[in-house]
PDB file of N, CA and C in Angstrom:
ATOM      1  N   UNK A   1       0.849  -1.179   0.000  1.00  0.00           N
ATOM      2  CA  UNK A   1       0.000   0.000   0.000  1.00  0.00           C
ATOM      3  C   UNK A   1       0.891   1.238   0.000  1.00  0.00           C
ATOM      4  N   UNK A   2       0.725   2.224  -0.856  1.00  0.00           N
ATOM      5  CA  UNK A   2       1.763   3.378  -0.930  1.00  0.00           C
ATOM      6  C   UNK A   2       0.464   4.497  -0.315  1.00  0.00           C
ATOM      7  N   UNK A   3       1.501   5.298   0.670  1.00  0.00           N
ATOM      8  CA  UNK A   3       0.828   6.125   1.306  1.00  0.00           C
ATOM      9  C   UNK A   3       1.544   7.404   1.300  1.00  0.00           C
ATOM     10  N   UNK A   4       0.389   8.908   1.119  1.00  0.00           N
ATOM     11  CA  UNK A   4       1.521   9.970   0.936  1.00  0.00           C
ATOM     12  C   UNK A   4       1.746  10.373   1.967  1.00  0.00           C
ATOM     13  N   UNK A   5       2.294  11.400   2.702  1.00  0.00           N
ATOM     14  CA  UNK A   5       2.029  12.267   3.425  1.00  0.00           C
ATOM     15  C   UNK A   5       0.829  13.178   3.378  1.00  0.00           C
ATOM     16  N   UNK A   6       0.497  13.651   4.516  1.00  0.00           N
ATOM     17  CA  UNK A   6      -0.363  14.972   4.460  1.00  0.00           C
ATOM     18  C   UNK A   6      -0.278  15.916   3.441  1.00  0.00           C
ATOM     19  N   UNK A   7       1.373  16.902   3.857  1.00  0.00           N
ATOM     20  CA  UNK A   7       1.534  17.753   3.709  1.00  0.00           C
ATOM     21  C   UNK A   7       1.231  17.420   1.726  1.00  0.00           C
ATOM     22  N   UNK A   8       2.045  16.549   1.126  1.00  0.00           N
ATOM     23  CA  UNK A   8       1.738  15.795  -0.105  1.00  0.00           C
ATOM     24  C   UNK A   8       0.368  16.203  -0.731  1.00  0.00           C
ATOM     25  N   UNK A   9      -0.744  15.137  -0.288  1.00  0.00           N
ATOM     26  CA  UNK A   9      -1.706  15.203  -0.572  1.00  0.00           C
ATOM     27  C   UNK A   9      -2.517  16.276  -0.804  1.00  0.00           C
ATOM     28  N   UNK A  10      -2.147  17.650   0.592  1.00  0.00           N
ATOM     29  CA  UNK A  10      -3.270  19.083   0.598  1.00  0.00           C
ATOM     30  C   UNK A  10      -2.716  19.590  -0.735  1.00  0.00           C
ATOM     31  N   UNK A  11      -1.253  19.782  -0.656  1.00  0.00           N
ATOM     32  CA  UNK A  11      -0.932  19.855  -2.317  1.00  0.00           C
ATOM     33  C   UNK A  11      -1.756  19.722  -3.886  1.00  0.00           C
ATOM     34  N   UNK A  12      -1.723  18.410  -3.912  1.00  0.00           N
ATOM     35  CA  UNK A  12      -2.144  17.952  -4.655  1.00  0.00           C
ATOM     36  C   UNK A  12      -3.726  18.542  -4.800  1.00  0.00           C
ATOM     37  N   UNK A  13      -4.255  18.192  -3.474  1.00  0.00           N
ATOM     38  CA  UNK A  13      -5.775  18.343  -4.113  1.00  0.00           C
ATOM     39  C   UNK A  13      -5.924  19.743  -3.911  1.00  0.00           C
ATOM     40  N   UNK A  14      -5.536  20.873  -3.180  1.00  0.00           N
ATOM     41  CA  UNK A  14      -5.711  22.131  -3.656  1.00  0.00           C
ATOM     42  C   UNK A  14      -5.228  22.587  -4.848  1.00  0.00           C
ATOM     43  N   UNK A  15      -4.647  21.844  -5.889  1.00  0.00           N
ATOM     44  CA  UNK A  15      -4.179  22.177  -7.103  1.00  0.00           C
ATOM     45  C   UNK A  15      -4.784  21.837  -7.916  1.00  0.00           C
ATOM     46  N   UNK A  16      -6.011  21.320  -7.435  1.00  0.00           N
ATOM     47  CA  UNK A  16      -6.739  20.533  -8.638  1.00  0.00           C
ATOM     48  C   UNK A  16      -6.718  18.900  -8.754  1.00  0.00           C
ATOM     49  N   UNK A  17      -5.757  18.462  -8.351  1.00  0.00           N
ATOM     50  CA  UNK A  17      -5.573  17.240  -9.167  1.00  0.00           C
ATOM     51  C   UNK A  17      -6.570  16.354  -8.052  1.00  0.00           C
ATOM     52  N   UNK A  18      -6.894  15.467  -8.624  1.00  0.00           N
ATOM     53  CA  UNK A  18      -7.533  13.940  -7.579  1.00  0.00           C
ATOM     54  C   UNK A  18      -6.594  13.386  -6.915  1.00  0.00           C
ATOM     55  N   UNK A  19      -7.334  12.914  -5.799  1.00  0.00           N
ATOM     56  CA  UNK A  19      -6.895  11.671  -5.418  1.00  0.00           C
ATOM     57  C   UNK A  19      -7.358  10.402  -5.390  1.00  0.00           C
ATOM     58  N   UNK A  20      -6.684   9.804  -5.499  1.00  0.00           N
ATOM     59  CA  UNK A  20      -7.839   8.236  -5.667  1.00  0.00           C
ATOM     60  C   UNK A  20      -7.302   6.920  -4.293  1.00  0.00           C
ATOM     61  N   UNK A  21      -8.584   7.183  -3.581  1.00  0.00           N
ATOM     62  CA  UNK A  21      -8.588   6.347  -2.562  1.00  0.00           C
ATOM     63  C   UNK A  21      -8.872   4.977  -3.135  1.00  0.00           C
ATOM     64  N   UNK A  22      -8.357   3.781  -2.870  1.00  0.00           N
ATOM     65  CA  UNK A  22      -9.258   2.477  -3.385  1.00  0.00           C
ATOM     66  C   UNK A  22      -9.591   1.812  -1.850  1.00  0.00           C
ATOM     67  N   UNK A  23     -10.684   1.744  -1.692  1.00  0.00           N
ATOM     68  CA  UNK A  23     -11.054   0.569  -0.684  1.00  0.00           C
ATOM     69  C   UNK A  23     -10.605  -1.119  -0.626  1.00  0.00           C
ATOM     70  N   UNK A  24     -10.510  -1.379   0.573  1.00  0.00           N
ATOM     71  CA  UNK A  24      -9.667  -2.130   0.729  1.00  0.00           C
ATOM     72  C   UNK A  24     -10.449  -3.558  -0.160  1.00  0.00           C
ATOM     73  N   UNK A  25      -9.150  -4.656  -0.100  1.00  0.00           N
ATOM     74  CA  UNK A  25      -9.579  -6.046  -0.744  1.00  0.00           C
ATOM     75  C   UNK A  25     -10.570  -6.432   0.233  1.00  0.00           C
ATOM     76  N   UNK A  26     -11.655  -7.173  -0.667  1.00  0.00           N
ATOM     77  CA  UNK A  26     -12.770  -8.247   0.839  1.00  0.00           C
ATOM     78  C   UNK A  26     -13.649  -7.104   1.027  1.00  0.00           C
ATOM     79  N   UNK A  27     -13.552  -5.870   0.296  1.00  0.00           N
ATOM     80  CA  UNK A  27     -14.702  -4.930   0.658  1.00  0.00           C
ATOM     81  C   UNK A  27     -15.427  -4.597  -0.676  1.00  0.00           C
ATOM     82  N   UNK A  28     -15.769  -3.505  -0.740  1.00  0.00           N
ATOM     83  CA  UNK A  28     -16.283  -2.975  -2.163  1.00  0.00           C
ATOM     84  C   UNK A  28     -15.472  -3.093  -3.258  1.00  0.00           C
ATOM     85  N   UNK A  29     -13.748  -2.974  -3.135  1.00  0.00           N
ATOM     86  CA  UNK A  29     -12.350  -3.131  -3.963  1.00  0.00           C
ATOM     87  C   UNK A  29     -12.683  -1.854  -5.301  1.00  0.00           C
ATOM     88  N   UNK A  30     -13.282  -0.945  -4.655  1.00  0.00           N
ATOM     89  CA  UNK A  30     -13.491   0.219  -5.701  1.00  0.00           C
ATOM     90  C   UNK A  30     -12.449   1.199  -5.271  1.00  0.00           C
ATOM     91  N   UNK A  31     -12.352   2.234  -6.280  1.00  0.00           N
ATOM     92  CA  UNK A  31     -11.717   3.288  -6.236  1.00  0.00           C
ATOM     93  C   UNK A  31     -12.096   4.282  -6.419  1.00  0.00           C
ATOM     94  N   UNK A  32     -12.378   5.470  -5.279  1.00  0.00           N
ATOM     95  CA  UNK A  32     -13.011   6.707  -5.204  1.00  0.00           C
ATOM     96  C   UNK A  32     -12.237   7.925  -5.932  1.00  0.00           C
ATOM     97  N   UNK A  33     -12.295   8.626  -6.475  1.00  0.00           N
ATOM     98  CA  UNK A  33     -11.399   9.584  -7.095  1.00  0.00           C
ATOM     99  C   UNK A  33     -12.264  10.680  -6.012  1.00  0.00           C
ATOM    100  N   UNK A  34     -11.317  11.527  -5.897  1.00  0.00           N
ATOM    101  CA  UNK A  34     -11.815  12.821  -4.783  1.00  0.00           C
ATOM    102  C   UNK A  34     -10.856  14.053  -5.145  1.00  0.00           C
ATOM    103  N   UNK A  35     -11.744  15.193  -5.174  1.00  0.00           N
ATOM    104  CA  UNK A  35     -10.998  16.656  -5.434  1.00  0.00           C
ATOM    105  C   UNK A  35     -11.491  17.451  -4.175  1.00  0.00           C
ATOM    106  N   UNK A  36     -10.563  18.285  -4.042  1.00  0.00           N
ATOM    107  CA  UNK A  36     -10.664  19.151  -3.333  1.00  0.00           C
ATOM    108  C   UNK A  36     -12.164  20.423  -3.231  1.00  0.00           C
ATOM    109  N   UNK A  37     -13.462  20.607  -2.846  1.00  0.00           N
ATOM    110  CA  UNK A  37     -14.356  21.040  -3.482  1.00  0.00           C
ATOM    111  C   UNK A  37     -13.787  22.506  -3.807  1.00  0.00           C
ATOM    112  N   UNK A  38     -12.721  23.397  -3.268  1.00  0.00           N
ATOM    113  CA  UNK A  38     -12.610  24.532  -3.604  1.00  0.00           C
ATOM    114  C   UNK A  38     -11.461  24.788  -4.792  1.00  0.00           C
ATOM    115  N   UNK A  39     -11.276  23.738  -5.183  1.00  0.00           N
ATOM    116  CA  UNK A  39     -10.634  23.862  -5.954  1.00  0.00           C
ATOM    117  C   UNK A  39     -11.137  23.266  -7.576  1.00  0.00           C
ATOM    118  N   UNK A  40     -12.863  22.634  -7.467  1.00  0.00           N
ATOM    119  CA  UNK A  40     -13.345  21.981  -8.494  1.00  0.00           C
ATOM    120  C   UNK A  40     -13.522  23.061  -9.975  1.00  0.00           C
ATOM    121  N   UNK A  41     -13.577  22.533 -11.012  1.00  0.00           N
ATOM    122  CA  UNK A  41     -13.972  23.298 -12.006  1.00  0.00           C
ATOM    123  C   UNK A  41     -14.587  22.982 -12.898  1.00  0.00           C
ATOM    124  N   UNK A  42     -15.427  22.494 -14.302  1.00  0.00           N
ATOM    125  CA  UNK A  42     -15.864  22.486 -15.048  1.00  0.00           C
ATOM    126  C   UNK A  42     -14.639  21.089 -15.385  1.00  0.00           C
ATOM    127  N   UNK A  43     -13.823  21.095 -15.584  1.00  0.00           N
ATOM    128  CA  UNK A  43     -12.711  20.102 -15.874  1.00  0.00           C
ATOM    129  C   UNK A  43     -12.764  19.167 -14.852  1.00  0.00           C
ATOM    130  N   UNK A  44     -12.944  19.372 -13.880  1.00  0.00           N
ATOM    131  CA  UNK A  44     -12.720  18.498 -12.839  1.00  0.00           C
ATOM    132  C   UNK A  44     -14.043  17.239 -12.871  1.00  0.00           C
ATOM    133  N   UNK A  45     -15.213  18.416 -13.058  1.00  0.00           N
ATOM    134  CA  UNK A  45     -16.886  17.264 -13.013  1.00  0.00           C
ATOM    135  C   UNK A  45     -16.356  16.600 -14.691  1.00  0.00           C
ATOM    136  N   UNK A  46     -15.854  17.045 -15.383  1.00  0.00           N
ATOM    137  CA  UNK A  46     -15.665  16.653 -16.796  1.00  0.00           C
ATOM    138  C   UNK A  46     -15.367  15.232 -16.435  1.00  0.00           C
ATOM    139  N   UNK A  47     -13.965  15.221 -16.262  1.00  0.00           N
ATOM    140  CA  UNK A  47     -12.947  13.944 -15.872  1.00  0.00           C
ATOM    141  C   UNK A  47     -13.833  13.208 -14.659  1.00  0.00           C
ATOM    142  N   UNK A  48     -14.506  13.385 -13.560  1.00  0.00           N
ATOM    143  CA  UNK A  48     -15.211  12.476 -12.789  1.00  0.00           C
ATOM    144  C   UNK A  48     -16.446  11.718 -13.730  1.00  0.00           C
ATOM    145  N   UNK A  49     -17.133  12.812 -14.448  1.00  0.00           N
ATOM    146  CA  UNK A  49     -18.145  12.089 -15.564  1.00  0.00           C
ATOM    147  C   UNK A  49     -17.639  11.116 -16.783  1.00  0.00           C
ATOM    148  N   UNK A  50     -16.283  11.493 -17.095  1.00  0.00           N
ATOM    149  CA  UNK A  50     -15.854  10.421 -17.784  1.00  0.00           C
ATOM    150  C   UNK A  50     -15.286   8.932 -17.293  1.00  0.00           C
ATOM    151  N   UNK A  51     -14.081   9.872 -16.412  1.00  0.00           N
ATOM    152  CA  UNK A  51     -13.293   8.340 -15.579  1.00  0.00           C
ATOM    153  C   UNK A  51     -14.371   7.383 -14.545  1.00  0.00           C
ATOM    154  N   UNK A  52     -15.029   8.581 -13.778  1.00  0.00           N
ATOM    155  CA  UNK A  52     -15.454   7.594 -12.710  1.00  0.00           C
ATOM    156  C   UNK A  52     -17.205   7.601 -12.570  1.00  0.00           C
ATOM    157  N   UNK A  53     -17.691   7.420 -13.617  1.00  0.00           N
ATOM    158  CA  UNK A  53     -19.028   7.165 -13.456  1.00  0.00           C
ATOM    159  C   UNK A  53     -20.162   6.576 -12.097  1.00  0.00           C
ATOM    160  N   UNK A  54     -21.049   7.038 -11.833  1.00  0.00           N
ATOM    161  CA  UNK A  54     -21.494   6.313 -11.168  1.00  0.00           C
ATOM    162  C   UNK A  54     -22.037   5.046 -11.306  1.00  0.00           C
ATOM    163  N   UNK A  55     -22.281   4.088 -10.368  1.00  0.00           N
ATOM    164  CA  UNK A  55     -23.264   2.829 -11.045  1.00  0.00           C
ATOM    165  C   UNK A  55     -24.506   3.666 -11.072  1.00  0.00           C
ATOM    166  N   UNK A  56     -24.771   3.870 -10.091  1.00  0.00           N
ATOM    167  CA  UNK A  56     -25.997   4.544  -9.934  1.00  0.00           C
ATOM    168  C   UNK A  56     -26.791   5.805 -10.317  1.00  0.00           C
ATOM    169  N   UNK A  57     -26.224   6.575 -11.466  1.00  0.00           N
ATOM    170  CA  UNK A  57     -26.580   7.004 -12.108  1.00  0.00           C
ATOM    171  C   UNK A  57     -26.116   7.039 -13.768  1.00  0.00           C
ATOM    172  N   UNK A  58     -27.603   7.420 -14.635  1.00  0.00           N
ATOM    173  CA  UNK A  58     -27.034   7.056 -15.714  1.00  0.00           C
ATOM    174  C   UNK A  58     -25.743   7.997 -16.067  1.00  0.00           C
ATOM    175  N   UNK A  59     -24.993   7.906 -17.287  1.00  0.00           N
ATOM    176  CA  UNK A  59     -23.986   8.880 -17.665  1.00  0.00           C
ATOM    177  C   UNK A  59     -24.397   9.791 -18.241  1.00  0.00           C
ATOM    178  N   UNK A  60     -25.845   9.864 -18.629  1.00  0.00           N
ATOM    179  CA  UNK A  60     -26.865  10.765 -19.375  1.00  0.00           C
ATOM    180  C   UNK A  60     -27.189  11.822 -18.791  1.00  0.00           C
ATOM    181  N   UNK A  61     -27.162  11.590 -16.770  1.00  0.00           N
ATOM    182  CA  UNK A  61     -28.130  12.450 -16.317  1.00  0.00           C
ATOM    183  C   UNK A  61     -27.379  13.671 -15.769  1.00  0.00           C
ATOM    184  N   UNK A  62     -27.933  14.805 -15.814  1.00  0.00           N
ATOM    185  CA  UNK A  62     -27.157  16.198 -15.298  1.00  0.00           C
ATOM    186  C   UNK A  62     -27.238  16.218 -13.570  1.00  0.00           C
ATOM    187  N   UNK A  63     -26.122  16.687 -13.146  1.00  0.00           N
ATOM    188  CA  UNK A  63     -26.046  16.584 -11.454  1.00  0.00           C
ATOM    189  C   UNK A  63     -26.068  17.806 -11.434  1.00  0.00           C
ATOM    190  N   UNK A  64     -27.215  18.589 -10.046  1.00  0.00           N
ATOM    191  CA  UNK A  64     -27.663  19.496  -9.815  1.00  0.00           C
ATOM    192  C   UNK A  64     -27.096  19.715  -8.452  1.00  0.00           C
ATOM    193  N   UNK A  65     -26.040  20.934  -7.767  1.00  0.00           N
ATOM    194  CA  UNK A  65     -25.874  21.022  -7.021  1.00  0.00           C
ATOM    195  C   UNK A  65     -26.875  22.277  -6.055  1.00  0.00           C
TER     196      UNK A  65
END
Protein backbone atom coordinates (compact mmCIF):
# COMPACT_ATOMS: atom_id res chain seq x y z
CA UNK A 1 0.00 0.00 0.00
CA UNK A 2 1.76 3.38 -0.93
CA UNK A 3 0.83 6.13 1.31
CA UNK A 4 1.52 9.97 0.94
CA UNK A 5 2.03 12.27 3.43
CA UNK A 6 -0.36 14.97 4.46
CA UNK A 7 1.53 17.75 3.71
CA UNK A 8 1.74 15.80 -0.11
CA UNK A 9 -1.71 15.20 -0.57
CA UNK A 10 -3.27 19.08 0.60
CA UNK A 11 -0.93 19.85 -2.32
CA UNK A 12 -2.14 17.95 -4.65
CA UNK A 13 -5.78 18.34 -4.11
CA UNK A 14 -5.71 22.13 -3.66
CA UNK A 15 -4.18 22.18 -7.10
CA UNK A 16 -6.74 20.53 -8.64
CA UNK A 17 -5.57 17.24 -9.17
CA UNK A 18 -7.53 13.94 -7.58
CA UNK A 19 -6.89 11.67 -5.42
CA UNK A 20 -7.84 8.24 -5.67
CA UNK A 21 -8.59 6.35 -2.56
CA UNK A 22 -9.26 2.48 -3.39
CA UNK A 23 -11.05 0.57 -0.68
CA UNK A 24 -9.67 -2.13 0.73
CA UNK A 25 -9.58 -6.05 -0.74
CA UNK A 26 -12.77 -8.25 0.84
CA UNK A 27 -14.70 -4.93 0.66
CA UNK A 28 -16.28 -2.97 -2.16
CA UNK A 29 -12.35 -3.13 -3.96
CA UNK A 30 -13.49 0.22 -5.70
CA UNK A 31 -11.72 3.29 -6.24
CA UNK A 32 -13.01 6.71 -5.20
CA UNK A 33 -11.40 9.58 -7.10
CA UNK A 34 -11.81 12.82 -4.78
CA UNK A 35 -11.00 16.66 -5.43
CA UNK A 36 -10.66 19.15 -3.33
CA UNK A 37 -14.36 21.04 -3.48
CA UNK A 38 -12.61 24.53 -3.60
CA UNK A 39 -10.63 23.86 -5.95
CA UNK A 40 -13.34 21.98 -8.49
CA UNK A 41 -13.97 23.30 -12.01
CA UNK A 42 -15.86 22.49 -15.05
CA UNK A 43 -12.71 20.10 -15.87
CA UNK A 44 -12.72 18.50 -12.84
CA UNK A 45 -16.89 17.26 -13.01
CA UNK A 46 -15.66 16.65 -16.80
CA UNK A 47 -12.95 13.94 -15.87
CA UNK A 48 -15.21 12.48 -12.79
CA UNK A 49 -18.15 12.09 -15.56
CA UNK A 50 -15.85 10.42 -17.78
CA UNK A 51 -13.29 8.34 -15.58
CA UNK A 52 -15.45 7.59 -12.71
CA UNK A 53 -19.03 7.17 -13.46
CA UNK A 54 -21.49 6.31 -11.17
CA UNK A 55 -23.26 2.83 -11.04
CA UNK A 56 -26.00 4.54 -9.93
CA UNK A 57 -26.58 7.00 -12.11
CA UNK A 58 -27.03 7.06 -15.71
CA UNK A 59 -23.99 8.88 -17.66
CA UNK A 60 -26.87 10.77 -19.38
CA UNK A 61 -28.13 12.45 -16.32
CA UNK A 62 -27.16 16.20 -15.30
CA UNK A 63 -26.05 16.58 -11.45
CA UNK A 64 -27.66 19.50 -9.81
CA UNK A 65 -25.87 21.02 -7.02
Amino acid sequence: MAMRDRTELRKQLESGLPVLIYDFDGREEETDMVFFAGSVTWKSVNVLRKEAPSQHLPRSSACVA
